[in-house]
Protein backbone atom coordinates (compact mmCIF):
# COMPACT_ATOMS: atom_id res chain seq x y z
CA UNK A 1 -57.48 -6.84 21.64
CA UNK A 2 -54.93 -5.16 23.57
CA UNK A 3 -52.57 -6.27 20.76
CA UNK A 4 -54.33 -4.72 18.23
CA UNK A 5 -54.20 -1.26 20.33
CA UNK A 6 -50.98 -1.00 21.04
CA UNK A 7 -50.04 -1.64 17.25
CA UNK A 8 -51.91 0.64 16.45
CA UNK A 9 -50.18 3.77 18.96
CA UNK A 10 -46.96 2.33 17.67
CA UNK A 11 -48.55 2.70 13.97
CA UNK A 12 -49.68 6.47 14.73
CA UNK A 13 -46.24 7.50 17.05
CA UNK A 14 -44.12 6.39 13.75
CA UNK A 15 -46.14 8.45 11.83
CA UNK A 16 -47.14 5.55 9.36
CA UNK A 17 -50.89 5.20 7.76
CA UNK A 18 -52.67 2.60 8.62
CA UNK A 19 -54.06 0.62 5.42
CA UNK A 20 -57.13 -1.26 5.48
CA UNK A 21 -56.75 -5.04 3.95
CA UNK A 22 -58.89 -6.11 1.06
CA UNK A 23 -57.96 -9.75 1.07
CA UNK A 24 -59.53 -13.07 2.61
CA UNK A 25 -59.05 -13.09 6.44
CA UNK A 26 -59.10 -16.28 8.56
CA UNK A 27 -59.75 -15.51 12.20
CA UNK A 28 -58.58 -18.28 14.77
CA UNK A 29 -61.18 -17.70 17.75
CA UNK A 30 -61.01 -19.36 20.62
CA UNK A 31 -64.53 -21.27 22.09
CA UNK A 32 -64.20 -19.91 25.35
CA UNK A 33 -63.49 -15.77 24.88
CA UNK A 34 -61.27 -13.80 28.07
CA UNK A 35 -62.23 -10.58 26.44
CA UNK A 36 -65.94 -9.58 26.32
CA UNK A 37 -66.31 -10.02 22.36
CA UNK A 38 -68.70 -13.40 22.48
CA UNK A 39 -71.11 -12.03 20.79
CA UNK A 40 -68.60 -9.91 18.02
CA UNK A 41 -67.93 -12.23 14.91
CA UNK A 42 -64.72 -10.12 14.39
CA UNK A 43 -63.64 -10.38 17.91
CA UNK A 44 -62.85 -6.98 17.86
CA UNK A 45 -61.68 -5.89 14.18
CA UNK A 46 -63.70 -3.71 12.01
CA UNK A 47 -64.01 -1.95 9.03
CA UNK A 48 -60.80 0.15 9.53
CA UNK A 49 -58.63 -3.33 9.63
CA UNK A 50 -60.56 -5.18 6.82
CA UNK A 51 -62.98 -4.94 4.16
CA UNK A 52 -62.67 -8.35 2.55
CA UNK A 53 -64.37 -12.16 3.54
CA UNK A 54 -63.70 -13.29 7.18
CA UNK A 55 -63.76 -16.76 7.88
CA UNK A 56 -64.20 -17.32 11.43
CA UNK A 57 -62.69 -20.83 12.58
CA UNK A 58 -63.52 -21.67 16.16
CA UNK A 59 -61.13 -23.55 18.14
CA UNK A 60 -61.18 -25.89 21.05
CA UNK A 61 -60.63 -23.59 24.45
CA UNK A 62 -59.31 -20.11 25.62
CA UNK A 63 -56.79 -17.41 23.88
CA UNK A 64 -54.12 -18.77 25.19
CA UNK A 65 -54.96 -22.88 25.22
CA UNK A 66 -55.85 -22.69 21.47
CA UNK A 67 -51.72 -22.55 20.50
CA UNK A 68 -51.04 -26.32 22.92
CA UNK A 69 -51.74 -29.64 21.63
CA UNK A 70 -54.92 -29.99 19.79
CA UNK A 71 -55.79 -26.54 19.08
CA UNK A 72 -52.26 -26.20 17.81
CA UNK A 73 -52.34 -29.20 15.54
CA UNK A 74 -56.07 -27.71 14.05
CA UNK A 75 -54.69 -24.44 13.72
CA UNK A 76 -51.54 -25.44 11.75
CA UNK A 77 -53.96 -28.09 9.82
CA UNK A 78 -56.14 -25.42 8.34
CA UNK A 79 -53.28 -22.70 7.72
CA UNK A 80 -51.83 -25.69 5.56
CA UNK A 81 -54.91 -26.39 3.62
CA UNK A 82 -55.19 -22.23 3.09
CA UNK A 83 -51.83 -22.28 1.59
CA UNK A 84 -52.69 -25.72 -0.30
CA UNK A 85 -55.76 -23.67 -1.76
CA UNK A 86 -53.99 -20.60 -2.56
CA UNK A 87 -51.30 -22.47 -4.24
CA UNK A 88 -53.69 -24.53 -6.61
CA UNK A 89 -55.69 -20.83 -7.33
CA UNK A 90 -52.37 -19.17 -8.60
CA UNK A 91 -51.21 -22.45 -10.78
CA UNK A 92 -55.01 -22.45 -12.21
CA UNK A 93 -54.59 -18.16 -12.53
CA UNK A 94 -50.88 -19.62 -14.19
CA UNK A 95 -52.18 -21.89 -16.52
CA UNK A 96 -54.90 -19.46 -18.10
CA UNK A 97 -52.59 -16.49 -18.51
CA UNK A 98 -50.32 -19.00 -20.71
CA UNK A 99 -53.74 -20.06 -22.93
């Protein structure tokens, strides 16, 4: 997750706080890991990142193969039905708050 460090130097050399999300969290993970975190369900983020539902969705190949071809086309296939989702939650959340 060198990523994931290095945001998080920049985070602490600016001075800023680091805020832990509540939210829903899909995590793209690749089937075959470069890392060392098979066996880590977060791949790597904890507590201090998150605190809400992970959905781990497992794609086809390495970190870097996942974003090519098929792995692209599944990723982009389940951000759409996310979005879908969260669009039909705030038109129900919509339609109660004008009953």
């Amino acid at each position: 997750m060198l990523f994931k460090n290095v945001n998080r130097t920049k985070i602490r050399s600016n001075k800023q706080i680091h805020k832990t999300y509540s939210g829903k969290v899909i995590l793209f993970k690749a089937t075959r890991t470069l890392f060392g975190y098979k066996d880590d369900a977060n791949m790597g983020w904890g507590a201090e990142d998150f605190t809400g539902e992970v959905e781990n969705y497992l794609i086809e190949g390495d970190h870097m193969s996942i974003f090519k071809g098929t792995g692209a086309v599944r990723i982009a296939e389940r951000l759409n039905w996310v979005l879908e989702e969260a669009n039909r939650d705030l038109e129900r959340a919509n339609k109660l708050q004008l009953h």
